[in-house]
Protein backbone atom coordinates (compact mmCIF):
# COMPACT_ATOMS: atom_id res chain seq x y z
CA UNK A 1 -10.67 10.46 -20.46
CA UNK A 2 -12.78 13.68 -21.23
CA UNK A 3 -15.29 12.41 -18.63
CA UNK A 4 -12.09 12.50 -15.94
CA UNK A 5 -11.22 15.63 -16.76
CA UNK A 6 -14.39 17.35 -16.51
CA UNK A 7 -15.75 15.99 -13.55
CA UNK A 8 -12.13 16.20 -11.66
CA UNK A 9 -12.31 12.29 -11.04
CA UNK A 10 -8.28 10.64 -10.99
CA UNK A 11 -7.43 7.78 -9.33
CA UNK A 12 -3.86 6.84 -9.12
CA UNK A 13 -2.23 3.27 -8.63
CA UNK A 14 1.20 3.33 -7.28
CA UNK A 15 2.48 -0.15 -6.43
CA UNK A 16 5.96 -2.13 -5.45
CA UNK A 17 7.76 -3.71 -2.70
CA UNK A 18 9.19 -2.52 0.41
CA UNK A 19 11.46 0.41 0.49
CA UNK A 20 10.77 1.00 -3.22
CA UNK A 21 9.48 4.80 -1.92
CA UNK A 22 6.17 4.27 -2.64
CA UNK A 23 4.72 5.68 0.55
CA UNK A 24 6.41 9.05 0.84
CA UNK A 25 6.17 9.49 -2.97
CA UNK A 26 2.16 8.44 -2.99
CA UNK A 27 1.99 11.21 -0.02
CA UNK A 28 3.59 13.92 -1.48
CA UNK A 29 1.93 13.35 -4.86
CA UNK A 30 -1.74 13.26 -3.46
CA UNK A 31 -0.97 16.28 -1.47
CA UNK A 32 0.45 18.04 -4.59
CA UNK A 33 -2.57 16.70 -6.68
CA UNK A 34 -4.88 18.24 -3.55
CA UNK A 35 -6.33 14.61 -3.77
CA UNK A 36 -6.85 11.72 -0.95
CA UNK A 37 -4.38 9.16 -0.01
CA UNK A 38 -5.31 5.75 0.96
CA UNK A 39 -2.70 3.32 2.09
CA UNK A 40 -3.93 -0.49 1.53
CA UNK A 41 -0.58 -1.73 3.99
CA UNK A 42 -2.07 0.37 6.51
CA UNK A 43 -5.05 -1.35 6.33
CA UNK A 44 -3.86 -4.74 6.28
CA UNK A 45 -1.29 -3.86 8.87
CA UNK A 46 -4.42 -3.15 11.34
CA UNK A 47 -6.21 -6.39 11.02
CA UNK A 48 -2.83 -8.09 11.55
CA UNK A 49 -2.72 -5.95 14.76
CA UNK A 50 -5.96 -7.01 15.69
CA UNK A 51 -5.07 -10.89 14.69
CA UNK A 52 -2.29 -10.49 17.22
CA UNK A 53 -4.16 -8.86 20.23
CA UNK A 54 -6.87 -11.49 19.65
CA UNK A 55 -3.95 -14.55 20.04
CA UNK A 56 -5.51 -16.74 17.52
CA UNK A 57 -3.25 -19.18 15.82
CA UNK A 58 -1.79 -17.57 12.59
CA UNK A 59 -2.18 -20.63 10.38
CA UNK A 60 -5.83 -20.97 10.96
CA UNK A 61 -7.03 -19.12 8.31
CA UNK A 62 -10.81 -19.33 9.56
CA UNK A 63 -10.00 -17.84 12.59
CA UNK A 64 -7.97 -14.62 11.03
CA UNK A 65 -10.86 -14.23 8.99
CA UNK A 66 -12.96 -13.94 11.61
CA UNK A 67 -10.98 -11.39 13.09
CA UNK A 68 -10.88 -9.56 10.30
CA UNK A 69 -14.88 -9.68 9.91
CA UNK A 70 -15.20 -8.24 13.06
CA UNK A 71 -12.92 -5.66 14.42
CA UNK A 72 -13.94 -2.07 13.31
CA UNK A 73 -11.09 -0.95 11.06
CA UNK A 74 -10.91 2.67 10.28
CA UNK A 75 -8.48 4.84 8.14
CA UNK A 76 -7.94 8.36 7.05
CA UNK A 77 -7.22 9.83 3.36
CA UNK A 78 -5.41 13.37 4.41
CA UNK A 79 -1.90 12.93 2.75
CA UNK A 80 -0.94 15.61 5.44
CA UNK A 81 -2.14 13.15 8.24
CA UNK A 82 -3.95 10.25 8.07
CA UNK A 83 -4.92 8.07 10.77
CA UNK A 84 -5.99 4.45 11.64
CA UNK A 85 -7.64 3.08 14.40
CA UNK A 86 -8.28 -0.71 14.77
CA UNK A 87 -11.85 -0.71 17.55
CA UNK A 88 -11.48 2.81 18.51
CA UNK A 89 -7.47 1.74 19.35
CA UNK A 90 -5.17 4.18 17.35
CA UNK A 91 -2.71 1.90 16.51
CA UNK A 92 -0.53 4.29 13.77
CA UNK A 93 2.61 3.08 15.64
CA UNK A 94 1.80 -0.31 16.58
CA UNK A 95 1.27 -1.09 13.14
CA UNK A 96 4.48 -0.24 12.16
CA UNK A 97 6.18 -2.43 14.94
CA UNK A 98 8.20 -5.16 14.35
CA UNK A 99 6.12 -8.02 15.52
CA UNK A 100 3.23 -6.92 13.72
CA UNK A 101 5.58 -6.61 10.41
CA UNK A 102 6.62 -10.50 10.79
CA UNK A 103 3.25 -11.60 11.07
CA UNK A 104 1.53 -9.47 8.45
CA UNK A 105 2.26 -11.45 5.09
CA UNK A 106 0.79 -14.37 6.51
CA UNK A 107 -2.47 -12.44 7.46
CA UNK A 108 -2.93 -10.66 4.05
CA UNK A 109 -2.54 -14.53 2.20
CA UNK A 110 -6.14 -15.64 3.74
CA UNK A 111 -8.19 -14.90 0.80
CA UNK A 112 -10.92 -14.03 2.82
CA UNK A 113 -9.09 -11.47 4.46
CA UNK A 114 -8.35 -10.05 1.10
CA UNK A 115 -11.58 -9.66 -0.21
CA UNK A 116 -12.68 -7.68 2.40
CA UNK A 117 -10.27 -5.33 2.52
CA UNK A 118 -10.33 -4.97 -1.75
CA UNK A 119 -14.05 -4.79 -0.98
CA UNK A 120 -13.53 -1.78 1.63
CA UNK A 121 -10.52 -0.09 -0.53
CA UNK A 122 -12.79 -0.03 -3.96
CA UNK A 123 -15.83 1.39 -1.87
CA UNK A 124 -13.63 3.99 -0.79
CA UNK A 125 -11.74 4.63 -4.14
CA UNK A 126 -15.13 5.67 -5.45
CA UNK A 127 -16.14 7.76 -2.97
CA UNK A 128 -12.94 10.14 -3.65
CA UNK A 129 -12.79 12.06 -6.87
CA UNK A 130 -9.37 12.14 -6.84
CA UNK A 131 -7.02 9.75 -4.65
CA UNK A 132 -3.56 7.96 -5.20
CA UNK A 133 -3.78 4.30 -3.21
CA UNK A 134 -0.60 2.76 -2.73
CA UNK A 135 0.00 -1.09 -2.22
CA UNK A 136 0.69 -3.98 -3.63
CA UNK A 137 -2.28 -5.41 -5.84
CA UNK A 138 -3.80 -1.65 -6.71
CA UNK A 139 -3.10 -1.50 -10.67
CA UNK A 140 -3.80 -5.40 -11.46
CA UNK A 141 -6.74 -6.10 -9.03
CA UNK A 142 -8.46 -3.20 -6.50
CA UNK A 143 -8.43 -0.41 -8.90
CA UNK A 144 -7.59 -1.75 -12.95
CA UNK A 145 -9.33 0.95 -13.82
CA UNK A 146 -6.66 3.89 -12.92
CA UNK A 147 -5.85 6.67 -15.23
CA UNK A 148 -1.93 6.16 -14.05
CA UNK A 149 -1.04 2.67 -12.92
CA UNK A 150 2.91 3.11 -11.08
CA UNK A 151 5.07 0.02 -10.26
CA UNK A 152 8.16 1.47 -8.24
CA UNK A 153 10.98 -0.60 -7.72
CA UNK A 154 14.76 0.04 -6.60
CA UNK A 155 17.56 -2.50 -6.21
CA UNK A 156 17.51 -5.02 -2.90
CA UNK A 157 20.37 -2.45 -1.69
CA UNK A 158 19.13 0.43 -1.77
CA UNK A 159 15.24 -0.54 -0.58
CA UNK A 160 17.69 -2.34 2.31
CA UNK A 161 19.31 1.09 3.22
CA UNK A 162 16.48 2.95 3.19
CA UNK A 163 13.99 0.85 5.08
CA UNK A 164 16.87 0.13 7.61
CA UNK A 165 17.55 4.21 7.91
CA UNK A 166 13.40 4.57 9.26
CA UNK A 167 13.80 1.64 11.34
CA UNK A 168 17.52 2.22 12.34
CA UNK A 169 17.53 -1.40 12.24
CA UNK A 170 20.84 -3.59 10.99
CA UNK A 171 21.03 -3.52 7.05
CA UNK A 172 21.69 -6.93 6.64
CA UNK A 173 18.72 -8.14 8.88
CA UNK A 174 16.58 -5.66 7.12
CA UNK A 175 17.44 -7.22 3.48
CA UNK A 176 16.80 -10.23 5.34
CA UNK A 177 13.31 -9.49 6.10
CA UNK A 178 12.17 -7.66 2.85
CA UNK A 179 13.62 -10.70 1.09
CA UNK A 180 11.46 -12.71 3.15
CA UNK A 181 8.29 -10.37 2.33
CA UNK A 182 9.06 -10.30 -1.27
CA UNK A 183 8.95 -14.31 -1.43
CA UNK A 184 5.71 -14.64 0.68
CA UNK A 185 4.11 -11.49 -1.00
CA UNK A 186 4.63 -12.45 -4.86
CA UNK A 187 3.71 -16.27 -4.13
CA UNK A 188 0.72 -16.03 -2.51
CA UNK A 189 -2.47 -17.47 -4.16
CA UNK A 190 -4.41 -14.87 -4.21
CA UNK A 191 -3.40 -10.82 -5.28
CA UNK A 192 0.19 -11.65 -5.19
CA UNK A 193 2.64 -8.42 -5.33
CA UNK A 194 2.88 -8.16 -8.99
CA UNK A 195 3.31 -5.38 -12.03
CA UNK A 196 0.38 -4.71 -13.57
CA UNK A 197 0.48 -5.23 -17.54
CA UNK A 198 -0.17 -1.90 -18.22
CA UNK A 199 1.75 0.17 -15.27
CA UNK A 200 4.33 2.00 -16.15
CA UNK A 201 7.64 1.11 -14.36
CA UNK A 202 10.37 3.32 -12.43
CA UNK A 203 13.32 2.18 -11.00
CA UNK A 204 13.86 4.50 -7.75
CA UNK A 205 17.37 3.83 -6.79
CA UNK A 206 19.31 6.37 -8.12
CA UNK A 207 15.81 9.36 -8.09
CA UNK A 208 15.46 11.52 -5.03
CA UNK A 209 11.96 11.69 -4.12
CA UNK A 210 11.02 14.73 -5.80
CA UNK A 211 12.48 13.20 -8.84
CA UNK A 212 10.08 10.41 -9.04
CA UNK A 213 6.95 12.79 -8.06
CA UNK A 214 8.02 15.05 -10.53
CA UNK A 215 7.84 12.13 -13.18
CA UNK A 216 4.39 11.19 -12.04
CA UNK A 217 2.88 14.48 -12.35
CA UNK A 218 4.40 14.34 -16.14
CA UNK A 219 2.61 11.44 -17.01
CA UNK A 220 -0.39 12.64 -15.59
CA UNK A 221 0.20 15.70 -17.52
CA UNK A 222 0.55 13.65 -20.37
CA UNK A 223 -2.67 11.69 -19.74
CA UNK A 224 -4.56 14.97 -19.22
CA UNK A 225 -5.95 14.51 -15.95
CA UNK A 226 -3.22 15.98 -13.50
């Protein structure tokens, strides 16, 4: 811990499922922390993009992969503004599109898919001194080592409400889909969505986002490397 502390090195594990708040709270805290921000979703988000454009069969794992090997996948760490780009493309609204939101639980099971991307999020994890990295498999496999491992969760409701609120899809459809997410994303073989032994859990429905960034900063606080 002294070692953190003197050489300004934090790294910061914030995972959970869809609509828990994760992304706007892993923002604002980096940006308070005047650290980096890397979101893994993002990045999994743009191979799935670039699985789609390519029109290779979903199920053939070998063929994703492939994909994934080859496009030149790029993302950016300013909290402020960050950026990704899938072979020059900027595709920062594409990826949040519907079709590639169905499809991209299937393309982050291939396992080869994975470790690329852990690969690619742990080079750039140490190349930051001090980052927050949001996702789903941060605390228990990309980065163990965090000083402050997060697991944010809210009630089906309320992750429905919100989620459907950015989307200004139907509620009920929405619950639908992160119902369908949550299945495919904690039974996968490989990483599944899951709480890390040691991460410290926070229930988000009822906390406003300050709330919750508030509480982080605490425990950093408490952990002496805020």
């Amino acid at each position: 811990m002294e070692e953190n502390v003197r050489t300004g090195r934090c790294v910061v594990a914030v995972d959970g499922p869809s609509g828990s708040g994760k992304s706007t709270v892993s923002r604002r805290l980096a940006a308070g922390l005047g650290a980096r921000y890397l979101d893994t979703g993002a990045m999994y988000r743009a191979i799935t993009w670039a699985v789609l454009r390519s029109g290779v069969d979903l199920t053939d794992a070998e063929s994703v992969a492939k994909v994934a090997g080859e496009v030149d996948l790029r993302i950016g760490t300013d909290p402020q503004g960050y950026g990704v780009t899938a072979d020059g493309v900027n595709v920062d609204v594409e990826i949040r599109g519907p079709e590639v939101t169905a499809a991209v639980s299937a393309v982050a099971a291939v396992p080869a898919v994975r470790a690329l991307l852990v690969a690619r999020q742990r080079e750039m994890i140490a190349n930051h001194g001090r980052i927050v990295v949001e996702g789903r498999d941060i605390g228990s496999v990309v980065a163990p080592e965090a000083d402050l491992k997060v697991y944010l969760t809210a009630s089906e409701a309320a992750r429905a409400a919100r989620r459907s609120a950015e989307d200004a899809a139907d509620v009920a459809a929405t619950a639908a889909d992160l119902a369908r997410r949550d299945r495919l994303d904690s039974t996968r073989k490989v990483n599944p969505l899951q709480q890390a032994p040691d991460a410290v859990v926070l229930d988000t429905t009822e906390l406003g986002i300050d709330e919750v960034v508030a509480r982080l900063r605490e425990l950093l606080t408490e952990r002496g490397v805020a």
